[in-house]
Protein backbone atom coordinates (compact mmCIF):
# COMPACT_ATOMS: atom_id res chain seq x y z
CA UNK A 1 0.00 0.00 0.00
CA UNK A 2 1.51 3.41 -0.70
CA UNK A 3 1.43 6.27 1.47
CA UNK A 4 -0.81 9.13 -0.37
CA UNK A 5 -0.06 12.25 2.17
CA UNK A 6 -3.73 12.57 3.11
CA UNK A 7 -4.37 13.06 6.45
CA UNK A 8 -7.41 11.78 8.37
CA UNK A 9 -9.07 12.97 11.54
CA UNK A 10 -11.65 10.66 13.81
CA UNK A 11 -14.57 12.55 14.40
CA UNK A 12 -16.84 10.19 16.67
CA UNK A 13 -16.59 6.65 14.89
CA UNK A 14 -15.64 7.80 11.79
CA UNK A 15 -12.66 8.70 10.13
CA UNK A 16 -12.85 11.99 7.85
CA UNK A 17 -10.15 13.05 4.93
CA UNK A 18 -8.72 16.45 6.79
CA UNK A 19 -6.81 17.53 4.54
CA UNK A 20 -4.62 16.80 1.33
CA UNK A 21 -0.50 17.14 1.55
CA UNK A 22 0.40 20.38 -0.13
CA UNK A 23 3.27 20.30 -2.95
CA UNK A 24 6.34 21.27 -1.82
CA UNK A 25 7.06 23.59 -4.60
CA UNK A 26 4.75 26.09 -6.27
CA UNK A 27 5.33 27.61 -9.53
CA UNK A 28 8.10 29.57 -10.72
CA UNK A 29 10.16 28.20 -7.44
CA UNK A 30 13.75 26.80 -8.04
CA UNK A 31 13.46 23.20 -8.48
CA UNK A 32 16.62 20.69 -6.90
CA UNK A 33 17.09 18.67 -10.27
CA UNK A 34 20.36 17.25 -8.92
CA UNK A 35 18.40 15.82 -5.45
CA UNK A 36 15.32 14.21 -7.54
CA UNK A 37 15.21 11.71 -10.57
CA UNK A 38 13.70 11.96 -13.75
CA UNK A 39 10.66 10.10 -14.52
CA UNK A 40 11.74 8.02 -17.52
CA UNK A 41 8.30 6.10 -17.57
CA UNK A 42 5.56 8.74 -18.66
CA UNK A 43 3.18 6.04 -19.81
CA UNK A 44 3.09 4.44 -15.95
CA UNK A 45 1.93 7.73 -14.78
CA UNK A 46 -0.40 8.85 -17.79
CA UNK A 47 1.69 12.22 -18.58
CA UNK A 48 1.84 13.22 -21.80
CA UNK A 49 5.20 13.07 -23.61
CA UNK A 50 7.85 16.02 -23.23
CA UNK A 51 7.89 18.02 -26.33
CA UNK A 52 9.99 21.14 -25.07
CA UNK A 53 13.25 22.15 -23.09
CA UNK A 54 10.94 20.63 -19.46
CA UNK A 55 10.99 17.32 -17.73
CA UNK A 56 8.62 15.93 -15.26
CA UNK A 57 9.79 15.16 -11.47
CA UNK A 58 8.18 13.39 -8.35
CA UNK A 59 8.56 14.29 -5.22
CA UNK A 60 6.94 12.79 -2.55
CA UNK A 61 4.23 11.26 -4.78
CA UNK A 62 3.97 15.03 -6.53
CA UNK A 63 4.56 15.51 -10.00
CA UNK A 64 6.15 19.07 -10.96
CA UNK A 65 7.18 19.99 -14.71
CA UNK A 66 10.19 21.65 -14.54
CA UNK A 67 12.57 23.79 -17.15
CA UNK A 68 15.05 22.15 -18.14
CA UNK A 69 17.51 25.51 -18.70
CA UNK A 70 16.51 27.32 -15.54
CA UNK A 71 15.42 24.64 -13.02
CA UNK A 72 11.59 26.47 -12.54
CA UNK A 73 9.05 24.88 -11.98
CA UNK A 74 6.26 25.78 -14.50
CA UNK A 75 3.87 23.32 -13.43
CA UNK A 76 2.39 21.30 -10.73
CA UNK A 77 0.90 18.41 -12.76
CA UNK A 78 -0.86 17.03 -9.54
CA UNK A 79 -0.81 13.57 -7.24
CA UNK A 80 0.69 10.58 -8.93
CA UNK A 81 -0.97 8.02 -9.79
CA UNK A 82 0.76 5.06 -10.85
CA UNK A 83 -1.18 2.28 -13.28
């Protein structure tokens, strides 16, 4: 089972989704390229194919596109969600 960074809350004898984890980069912040790998298999994920000077990165289970020349992130595609 994989961890999805949702956090839940017991509120009498039921447990209630309290809140989703928020990326960890926003748009046009730096990105570390050199901490994070790649992802090489866009088809797992269902991302479309690069077609410009950007690559996609996950972090944490977040997928960011990110410029390739300047390391910014110009996107935050959203949760991953493996196949």
């Amino acid at each position: 089972m994989q961890s999805s960074g949702d956090r839940f809350c017991k509120q009498g004898h039921r447990w209630v989704l309290q809140n989703a984890r928020a990326p960890e980069f926003a748009v046009g912040d730096a990105f570390p390229v050199y901490d994070h790998s790649m992802l090489m298999d866009l088809a797992r994920y269902g991302l479309a194919p690069v077609d410009g000077p950007w690559r996609y990165y996950l972090v944490n289970r977040m997928i960011y596109k990110v410029a390739a020349d300047s390391h910014l992130v110009i996107e935050v595609v959203g949760p991953a969600r493996s196949s």
